[in-house]
ModelCIF file with pLDDT and N, C-alpha, C, O atoms, coordinates in Angstrom:
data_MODEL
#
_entry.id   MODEL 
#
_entity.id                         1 
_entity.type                       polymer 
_entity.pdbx_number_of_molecules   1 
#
_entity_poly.entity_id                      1 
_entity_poly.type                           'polypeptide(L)' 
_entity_poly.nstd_linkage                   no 
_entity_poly.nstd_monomer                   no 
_entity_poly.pdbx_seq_one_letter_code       
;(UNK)(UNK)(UNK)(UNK)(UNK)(UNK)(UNK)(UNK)(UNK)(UNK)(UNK)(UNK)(UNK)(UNK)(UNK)(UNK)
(UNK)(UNK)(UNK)(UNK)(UNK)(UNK)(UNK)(UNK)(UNK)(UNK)(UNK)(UNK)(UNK)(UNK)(UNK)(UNK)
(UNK)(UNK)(UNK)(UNK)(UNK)(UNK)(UNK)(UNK)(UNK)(UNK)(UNK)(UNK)(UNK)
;
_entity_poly.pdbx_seq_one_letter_code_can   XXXXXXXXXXXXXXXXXXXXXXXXXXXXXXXXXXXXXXXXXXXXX 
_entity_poly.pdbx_strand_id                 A 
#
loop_
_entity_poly_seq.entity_id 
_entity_poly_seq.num 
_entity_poly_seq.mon_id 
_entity_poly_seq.hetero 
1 1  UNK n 
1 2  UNK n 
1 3  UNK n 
1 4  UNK n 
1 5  UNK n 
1 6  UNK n 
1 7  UNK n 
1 8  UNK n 
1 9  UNK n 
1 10 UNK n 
1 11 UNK n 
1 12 UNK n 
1 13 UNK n 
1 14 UNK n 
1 15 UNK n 
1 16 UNK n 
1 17 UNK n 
1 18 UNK n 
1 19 UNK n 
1 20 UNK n 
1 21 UNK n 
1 22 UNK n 
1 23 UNK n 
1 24 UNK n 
1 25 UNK n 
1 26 UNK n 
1 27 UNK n 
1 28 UNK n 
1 29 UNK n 
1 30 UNK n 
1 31 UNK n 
1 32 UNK n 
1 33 UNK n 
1 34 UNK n 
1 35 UNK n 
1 36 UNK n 
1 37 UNK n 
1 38 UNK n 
1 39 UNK n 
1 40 UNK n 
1 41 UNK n 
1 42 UNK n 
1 43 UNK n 
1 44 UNK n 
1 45 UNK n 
#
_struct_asym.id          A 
_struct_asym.entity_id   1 
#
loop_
_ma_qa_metric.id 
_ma_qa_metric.mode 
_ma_qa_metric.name 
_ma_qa_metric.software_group_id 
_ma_qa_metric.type 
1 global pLDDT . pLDDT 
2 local  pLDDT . pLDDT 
#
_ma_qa_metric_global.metric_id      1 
_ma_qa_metric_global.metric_value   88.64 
_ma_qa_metric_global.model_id       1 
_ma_qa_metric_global.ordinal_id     1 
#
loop_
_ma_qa_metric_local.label_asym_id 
_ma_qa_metric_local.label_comp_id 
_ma_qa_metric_local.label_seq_id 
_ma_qa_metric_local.metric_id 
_ma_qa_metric_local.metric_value 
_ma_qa_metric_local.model_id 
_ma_qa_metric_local.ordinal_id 
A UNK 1  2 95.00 1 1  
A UNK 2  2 96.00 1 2  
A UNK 3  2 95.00 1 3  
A UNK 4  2 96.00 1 4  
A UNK 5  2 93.00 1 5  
A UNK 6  2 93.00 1 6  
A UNK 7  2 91.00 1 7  
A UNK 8  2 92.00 1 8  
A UNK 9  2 91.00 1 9  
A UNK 10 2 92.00 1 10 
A UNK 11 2 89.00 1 11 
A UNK 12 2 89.00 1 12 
A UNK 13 2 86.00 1 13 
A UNK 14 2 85.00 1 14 
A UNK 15 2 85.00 1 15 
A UNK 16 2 84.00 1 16 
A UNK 17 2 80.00 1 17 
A UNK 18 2 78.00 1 18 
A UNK 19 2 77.00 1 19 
A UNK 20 2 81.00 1 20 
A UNK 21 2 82.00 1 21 
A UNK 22 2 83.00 1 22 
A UNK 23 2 78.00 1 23 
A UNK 24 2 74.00 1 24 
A UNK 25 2 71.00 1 25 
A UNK 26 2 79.00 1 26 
A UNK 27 2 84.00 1 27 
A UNK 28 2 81.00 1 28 
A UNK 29 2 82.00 1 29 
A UNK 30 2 88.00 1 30 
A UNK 31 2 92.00 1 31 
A UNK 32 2 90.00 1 32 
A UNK 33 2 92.00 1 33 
A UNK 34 2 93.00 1 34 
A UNK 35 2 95.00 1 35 
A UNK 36 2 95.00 1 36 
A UNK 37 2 95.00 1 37 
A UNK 38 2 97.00 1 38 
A UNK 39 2 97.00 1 39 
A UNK 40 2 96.00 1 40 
A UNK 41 2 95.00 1 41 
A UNK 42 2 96.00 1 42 
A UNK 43 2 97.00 1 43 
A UNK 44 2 95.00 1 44 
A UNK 45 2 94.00 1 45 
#
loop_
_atom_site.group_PDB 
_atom_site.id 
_atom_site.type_symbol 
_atom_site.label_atom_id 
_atom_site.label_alt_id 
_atom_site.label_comp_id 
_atom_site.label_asym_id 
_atom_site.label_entity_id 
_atom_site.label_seq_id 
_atom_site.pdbx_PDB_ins_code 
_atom_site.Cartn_x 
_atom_site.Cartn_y 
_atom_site.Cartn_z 
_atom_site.occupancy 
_atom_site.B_iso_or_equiv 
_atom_site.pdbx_formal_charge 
_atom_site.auth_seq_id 
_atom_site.auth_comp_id 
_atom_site.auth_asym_id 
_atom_site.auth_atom_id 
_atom_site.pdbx_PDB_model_num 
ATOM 1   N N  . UNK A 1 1  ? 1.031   4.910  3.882   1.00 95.00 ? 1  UNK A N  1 
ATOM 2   C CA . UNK A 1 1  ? 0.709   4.666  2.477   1.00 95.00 ? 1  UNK A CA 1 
ATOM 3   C C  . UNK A 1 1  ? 1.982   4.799  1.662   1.00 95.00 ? 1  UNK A C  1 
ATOM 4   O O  . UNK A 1 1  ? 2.773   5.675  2.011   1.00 95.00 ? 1  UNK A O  1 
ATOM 5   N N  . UNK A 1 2  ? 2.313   3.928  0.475   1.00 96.00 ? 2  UNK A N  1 
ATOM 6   C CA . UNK A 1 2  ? 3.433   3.597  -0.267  1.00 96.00 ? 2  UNK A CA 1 
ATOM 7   C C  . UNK A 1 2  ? 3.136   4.058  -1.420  1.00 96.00 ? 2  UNK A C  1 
ATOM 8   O O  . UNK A 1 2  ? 2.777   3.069  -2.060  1.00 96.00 ? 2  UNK A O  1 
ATOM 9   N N  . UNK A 1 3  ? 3.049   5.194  -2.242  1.00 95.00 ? 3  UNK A N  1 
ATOM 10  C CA . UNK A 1 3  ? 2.301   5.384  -3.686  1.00 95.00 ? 3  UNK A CA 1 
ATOM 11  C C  . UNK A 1 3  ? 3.399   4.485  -4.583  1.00 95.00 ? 3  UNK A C  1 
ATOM 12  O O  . UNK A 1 3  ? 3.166   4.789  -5.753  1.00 95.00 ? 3  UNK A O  1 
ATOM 13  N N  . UNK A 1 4  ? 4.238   3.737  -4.553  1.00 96.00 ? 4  UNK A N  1 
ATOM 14  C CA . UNK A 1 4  ? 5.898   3.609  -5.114  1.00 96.00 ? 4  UNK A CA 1 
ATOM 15  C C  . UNK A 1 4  ? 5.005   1.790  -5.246  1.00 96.00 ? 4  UNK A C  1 
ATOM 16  O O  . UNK A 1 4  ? 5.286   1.181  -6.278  1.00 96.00 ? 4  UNK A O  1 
ATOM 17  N N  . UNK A 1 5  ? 4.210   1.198  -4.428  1.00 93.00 ? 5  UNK A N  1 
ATOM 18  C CA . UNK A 1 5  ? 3.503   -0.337 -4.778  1.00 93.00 ? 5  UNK A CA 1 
ATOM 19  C C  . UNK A 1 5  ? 3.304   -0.453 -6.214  1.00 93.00 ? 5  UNK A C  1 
ATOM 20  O O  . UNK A 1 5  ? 2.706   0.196  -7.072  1.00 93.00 ? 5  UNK A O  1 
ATOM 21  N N  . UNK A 1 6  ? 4.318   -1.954 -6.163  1.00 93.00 ? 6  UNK A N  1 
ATOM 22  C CA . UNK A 1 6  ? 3.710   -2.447 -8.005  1.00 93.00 ? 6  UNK A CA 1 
ATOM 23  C C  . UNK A 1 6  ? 3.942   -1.239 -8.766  1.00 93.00 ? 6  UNK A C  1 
ATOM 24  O O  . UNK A 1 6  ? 2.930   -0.795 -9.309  1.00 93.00 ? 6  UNK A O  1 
ATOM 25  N N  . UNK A 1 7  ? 4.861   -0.685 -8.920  1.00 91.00 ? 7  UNK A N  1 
ATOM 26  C CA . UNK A 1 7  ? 5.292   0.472  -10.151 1.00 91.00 ? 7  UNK A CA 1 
ATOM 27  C C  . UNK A 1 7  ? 4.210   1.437  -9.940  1.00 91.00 ? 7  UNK A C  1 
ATOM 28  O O  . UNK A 1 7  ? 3.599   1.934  -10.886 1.00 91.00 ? 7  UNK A O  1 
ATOM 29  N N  . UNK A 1 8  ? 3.983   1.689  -8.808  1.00 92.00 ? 8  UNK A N  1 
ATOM 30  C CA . UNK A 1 8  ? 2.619   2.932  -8.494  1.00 92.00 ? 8  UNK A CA 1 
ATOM 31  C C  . UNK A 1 8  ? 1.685   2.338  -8.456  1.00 92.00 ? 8  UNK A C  1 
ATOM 32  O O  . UNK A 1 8  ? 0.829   2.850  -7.735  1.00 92.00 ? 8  UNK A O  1 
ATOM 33  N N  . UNK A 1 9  ? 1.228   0.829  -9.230  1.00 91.00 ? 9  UNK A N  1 
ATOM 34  C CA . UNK A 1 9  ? -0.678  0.328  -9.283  1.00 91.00 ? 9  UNK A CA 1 
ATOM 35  C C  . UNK A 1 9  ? -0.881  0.075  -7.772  1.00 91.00 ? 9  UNK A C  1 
ATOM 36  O O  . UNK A 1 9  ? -1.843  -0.660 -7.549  1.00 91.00 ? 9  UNK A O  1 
ATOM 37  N N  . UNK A 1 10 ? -0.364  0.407  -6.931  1.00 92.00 ? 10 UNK A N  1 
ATOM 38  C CA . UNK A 1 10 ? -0.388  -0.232 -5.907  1.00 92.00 ? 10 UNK A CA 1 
ATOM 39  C C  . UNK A 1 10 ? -0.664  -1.731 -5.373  1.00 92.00 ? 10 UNK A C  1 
ATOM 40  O O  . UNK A 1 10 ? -0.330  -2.707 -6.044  1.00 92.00 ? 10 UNK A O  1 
ATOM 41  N N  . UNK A 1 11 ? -1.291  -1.844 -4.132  1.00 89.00 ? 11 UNK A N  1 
ATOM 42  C CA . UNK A 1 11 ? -1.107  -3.478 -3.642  1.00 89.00 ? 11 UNK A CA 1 
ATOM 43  C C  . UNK A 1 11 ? -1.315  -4.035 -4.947  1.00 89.00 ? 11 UNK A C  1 
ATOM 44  O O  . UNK A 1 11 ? -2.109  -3.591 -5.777  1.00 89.00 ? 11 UNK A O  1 
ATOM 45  N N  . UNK A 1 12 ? -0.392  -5.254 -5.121  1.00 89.00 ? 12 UNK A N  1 
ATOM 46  C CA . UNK A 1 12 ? -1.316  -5.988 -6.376  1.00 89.00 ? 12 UNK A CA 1 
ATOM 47  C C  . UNK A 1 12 ? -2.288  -6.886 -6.309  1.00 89.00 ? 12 UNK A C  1 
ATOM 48  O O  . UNK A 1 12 ? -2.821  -7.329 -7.327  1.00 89.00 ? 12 UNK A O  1 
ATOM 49  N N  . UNK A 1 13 ? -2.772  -7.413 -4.573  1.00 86.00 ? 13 UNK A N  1 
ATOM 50  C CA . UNK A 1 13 ? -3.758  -8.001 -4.563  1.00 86.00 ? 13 UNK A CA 1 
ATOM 51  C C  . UNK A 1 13 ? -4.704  -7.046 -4.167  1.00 86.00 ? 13 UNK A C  1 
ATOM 52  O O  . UNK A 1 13 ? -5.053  -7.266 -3.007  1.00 86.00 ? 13 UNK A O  1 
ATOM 53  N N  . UNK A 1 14 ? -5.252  -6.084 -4.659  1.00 85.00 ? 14 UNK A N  1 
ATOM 54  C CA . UNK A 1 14 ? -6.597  -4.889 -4.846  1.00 85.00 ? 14 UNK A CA 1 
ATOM 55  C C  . UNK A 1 14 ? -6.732  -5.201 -5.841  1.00 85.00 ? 14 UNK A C  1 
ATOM 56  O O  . UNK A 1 14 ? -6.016  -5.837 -6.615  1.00 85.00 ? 14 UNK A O  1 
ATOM 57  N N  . UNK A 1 15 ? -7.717  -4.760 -5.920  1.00 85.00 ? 15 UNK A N  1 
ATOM 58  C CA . UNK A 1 15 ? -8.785  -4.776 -7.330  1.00 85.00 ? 15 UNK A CA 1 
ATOM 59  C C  . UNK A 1 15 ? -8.723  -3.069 -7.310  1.00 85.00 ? 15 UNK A C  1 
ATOM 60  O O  . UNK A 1 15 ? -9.155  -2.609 -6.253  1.00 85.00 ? 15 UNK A O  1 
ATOM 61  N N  . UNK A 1 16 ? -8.431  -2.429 -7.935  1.00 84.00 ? 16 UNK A N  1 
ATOM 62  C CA . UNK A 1 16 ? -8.909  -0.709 -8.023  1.00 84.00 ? 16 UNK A CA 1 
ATOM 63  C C  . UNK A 1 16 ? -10.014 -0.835 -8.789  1.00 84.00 ? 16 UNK A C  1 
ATOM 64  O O  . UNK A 1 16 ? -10.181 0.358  -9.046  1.00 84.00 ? 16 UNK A O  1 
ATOM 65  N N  . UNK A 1 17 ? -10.684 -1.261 -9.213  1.00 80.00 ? 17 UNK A N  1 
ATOM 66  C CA . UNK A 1 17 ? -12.275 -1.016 -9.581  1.00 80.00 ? 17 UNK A CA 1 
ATOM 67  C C  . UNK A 1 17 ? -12.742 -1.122 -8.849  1.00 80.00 ? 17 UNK A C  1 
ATOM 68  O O  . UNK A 1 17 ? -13.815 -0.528 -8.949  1.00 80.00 ? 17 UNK A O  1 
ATOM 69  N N  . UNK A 1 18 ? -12.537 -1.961 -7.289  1.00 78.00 ? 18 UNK A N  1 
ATOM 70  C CA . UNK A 1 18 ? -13.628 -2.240 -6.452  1.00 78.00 ? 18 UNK A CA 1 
ATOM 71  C C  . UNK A 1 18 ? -13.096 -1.547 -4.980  1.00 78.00 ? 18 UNK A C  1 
ATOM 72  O O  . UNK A 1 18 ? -13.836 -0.763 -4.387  1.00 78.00 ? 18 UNK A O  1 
ATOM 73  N N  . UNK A 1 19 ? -11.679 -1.922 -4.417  1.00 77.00 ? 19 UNK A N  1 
ATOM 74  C CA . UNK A 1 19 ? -11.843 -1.732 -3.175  1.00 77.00 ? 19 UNK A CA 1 
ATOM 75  C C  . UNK A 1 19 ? -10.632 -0.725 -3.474  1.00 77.00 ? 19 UNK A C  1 
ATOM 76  O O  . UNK A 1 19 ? -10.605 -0.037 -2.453  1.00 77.00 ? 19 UNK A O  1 
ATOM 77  N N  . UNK A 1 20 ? -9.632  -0.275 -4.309  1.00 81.00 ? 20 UNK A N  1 
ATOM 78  C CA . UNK A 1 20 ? -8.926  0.476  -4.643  1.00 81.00 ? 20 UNK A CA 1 
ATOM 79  C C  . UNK A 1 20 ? -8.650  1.277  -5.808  1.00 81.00 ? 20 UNK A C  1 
ATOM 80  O O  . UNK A 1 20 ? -8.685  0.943  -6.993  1.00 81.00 ? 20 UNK A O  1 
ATOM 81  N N  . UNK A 1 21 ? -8.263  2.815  -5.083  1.00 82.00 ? 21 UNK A N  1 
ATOM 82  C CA . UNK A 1 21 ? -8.741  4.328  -6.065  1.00 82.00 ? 21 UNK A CA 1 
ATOM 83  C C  . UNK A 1 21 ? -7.523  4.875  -5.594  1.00 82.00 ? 21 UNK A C  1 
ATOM 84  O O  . UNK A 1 21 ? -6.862  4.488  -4.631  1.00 82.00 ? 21 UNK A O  1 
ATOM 85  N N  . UNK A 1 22 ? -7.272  5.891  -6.432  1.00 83.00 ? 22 UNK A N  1 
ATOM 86  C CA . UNK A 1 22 ? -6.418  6.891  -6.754  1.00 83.00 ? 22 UNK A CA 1 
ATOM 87  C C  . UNK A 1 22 ? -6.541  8.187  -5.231  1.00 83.00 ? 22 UNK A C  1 
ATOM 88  O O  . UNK A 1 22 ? -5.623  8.535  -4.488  1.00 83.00 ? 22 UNK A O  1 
ATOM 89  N N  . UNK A 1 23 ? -8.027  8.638  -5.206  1.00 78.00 ? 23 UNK A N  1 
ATOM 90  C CA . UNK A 1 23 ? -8.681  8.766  -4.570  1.00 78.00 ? 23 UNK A CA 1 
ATOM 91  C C  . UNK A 1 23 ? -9.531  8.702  -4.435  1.00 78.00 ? 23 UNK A C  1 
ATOM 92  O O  . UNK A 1 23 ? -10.257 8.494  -5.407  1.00 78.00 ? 23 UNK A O  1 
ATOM 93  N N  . UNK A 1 24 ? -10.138 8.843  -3.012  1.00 74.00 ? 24 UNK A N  1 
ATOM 94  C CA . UNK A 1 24 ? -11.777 8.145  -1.775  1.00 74.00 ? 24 UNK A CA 1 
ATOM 95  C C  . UNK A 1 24 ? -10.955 7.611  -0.991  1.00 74.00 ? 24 UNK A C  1 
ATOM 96  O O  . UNK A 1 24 ? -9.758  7.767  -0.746  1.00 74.00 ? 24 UNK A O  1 
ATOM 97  N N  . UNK A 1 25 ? -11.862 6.879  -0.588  1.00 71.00 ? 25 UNK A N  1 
ATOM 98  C CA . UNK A 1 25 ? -11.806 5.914  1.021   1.00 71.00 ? 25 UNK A CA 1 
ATOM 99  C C  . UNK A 1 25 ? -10.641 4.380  0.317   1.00 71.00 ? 25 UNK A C  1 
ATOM 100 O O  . UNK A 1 25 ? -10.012 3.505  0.913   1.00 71.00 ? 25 UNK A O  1 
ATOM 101 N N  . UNK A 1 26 ? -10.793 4.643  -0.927  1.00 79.00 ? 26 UNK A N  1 
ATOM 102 C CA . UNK A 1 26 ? -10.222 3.230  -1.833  1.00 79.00 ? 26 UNK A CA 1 
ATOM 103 C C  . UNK A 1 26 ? -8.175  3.039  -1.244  1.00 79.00 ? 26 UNK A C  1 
ATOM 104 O O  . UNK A 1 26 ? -7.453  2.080  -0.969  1.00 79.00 ? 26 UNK A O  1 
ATOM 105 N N  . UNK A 1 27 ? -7.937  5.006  -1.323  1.00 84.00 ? 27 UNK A N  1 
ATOM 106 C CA . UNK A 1 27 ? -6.793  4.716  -0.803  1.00 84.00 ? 27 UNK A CA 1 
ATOM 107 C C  . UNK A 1 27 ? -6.049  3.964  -0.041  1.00 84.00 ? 27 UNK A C  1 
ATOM 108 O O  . UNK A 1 27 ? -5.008  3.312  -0.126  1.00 84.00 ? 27 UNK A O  1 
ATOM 109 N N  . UNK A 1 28 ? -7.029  4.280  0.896   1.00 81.00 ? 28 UNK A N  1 
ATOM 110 C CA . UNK A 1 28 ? -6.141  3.448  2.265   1.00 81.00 ? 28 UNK A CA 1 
ATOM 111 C C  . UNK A 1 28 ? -5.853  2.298  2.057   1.00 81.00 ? 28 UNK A C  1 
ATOM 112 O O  . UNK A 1 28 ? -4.731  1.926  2.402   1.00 81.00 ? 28 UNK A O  1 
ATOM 113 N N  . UNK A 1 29 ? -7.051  1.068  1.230   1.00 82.00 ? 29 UNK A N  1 
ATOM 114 C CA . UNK A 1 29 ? -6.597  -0.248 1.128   1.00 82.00 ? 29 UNK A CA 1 
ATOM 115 C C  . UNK A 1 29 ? -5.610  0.162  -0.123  1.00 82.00 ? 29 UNK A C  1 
ATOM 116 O O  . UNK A 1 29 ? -4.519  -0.254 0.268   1.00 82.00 ? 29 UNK A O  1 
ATOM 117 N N  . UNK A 1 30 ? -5.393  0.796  -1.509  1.00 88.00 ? 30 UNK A N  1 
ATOM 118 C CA . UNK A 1 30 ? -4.707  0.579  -2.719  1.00 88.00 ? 30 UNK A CA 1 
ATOM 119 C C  . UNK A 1 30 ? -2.995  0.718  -2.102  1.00 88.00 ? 30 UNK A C  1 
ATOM 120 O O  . UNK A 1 30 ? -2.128  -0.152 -2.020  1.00 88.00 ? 30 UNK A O  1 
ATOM 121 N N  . UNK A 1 31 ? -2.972  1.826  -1.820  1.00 92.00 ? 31 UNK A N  1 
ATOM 122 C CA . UNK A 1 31 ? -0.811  2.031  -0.644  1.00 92.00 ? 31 UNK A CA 1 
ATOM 123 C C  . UNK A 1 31 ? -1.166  1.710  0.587   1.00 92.00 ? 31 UNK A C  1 
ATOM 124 O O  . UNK A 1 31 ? -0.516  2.264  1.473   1.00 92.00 ? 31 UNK A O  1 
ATOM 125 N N  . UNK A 1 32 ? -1.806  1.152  0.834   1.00 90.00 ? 32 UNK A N  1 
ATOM 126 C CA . UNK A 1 32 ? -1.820  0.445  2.680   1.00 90.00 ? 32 UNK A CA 1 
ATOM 127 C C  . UNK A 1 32 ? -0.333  -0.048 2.058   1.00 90.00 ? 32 UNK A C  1 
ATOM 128 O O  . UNK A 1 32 ? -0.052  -0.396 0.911   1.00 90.00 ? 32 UNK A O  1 
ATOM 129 N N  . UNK A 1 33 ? 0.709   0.083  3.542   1.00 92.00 ? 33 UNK A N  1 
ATOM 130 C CA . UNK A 1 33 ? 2.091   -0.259 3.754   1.00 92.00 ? 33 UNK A CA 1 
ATOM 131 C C  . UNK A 1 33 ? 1.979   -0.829 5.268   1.00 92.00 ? 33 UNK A C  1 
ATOM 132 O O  . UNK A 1 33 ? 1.259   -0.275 6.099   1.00 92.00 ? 33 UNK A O  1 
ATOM 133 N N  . UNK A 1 34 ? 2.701   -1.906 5.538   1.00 93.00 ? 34 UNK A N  1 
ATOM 134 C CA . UNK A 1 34 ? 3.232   -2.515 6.378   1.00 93.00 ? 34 UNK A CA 1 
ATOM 135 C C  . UNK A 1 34 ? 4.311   -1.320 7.235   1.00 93.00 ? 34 UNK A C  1 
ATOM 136 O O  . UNK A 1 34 ? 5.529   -1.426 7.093   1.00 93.00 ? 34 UNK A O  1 
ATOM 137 N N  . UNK A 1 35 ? 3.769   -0.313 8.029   1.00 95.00 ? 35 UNK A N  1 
ATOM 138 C CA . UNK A 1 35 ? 4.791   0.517  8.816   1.00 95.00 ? 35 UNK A CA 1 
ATOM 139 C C  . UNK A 1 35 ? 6.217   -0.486 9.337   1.00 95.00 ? 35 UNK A C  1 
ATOM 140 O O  . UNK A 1 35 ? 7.329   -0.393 8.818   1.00 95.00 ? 35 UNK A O  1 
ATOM 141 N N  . UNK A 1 36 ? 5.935   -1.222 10.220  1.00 95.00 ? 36 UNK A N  1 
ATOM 142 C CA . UNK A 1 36 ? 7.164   -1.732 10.791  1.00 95.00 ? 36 UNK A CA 1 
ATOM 143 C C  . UNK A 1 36 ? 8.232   -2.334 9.800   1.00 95.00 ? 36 UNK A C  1 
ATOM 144 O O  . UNK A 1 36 ? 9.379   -2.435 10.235  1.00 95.00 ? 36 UNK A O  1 
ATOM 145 N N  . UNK A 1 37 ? 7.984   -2.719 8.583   1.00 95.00 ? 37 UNK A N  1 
ATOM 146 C CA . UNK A 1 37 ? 8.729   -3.181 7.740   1.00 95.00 ? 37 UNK A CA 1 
ATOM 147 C C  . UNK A 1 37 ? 9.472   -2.422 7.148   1.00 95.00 ? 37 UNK A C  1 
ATOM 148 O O  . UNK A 1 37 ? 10.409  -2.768 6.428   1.00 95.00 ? 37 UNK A O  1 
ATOM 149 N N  . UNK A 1 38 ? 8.866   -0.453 7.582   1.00 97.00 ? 38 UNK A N  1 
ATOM 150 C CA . UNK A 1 38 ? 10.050  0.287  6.922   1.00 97.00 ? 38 UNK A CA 1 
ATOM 151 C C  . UNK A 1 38 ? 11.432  0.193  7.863   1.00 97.00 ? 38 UNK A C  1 
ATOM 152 O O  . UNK A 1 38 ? 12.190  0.864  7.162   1.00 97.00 ? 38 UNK A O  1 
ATOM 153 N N  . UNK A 1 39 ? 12.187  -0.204 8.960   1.00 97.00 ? 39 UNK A N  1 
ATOM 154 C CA . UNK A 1 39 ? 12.700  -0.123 9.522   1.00 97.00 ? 39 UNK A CA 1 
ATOM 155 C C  . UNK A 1 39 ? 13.954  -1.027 9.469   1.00 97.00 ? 39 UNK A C  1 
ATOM 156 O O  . UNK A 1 39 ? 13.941  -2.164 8.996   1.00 97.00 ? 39 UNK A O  1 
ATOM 157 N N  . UNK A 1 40 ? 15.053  -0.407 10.005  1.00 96.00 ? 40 UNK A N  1 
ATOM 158 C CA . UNK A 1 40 ? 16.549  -1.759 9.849   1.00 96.00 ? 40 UNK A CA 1 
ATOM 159 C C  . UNK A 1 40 ? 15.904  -3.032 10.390  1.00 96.00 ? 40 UNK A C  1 
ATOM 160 O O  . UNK A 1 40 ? 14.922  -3.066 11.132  1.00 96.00 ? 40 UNK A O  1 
ATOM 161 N N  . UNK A 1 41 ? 16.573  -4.049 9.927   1.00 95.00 ? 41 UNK A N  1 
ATOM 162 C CA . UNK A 1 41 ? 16.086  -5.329 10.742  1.00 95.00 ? 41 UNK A CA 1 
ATOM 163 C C  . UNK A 1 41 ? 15.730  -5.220 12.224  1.00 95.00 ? 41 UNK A C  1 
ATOM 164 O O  . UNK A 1 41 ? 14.617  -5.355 12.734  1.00 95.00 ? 41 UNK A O  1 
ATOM 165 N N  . UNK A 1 42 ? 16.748  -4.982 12.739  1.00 96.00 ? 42 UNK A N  1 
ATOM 166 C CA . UNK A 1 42 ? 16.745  -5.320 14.209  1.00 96.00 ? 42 UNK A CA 1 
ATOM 167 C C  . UNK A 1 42 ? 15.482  -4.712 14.929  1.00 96.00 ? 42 UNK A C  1 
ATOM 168 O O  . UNK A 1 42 ? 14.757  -5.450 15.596  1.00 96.00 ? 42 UNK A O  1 
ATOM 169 N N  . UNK A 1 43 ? 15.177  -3.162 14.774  1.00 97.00 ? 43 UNK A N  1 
ATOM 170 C CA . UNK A 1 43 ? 13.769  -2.617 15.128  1.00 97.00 ? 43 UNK A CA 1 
ATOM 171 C C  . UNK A 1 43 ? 12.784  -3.435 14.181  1.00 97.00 ? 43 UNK A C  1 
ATOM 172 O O  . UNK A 1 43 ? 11.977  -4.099 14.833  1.00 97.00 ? 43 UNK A O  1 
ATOM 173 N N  . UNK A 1 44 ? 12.675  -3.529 13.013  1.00 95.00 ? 44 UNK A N  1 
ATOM 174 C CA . UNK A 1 44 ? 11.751  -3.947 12.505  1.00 95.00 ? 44 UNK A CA 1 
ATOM 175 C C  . UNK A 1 44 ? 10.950  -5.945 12.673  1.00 95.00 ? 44 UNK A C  1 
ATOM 176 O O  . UNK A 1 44 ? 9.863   -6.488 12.471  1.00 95.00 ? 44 UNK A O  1 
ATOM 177 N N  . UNK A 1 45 ? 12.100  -6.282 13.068  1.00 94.00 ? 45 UNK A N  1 
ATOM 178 C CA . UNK A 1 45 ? 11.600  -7.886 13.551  1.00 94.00 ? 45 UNK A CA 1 
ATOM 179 C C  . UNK A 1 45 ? 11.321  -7.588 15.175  1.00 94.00 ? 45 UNK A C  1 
ATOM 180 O O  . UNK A 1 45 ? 10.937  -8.497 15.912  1.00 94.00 ? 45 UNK A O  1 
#
């Protein structure tokens, strides 16, 4: 999870009224992060 998405609103394709919250279960989809993309290129491709 990325709390740092979209200036903190997280993903910007969520809706936080519906499938994304601050907190609940909403989290996981609102900072869902792409793990492998934190990485230097070479591990990460």
């Amino acid at each position: 999870l990325d709390r740092r998405m979209n200036d903190g609103a997280g993903n910007a394709y969520i809706n936080p009224n519906r499938l994304g919250a601050e907190e609940g279960h909403g989290v996981g989809w609102r900072y869902g992060a792409c793990f492998y993309e934190y990485f230097p290129a070479e591990t990460r491709d």
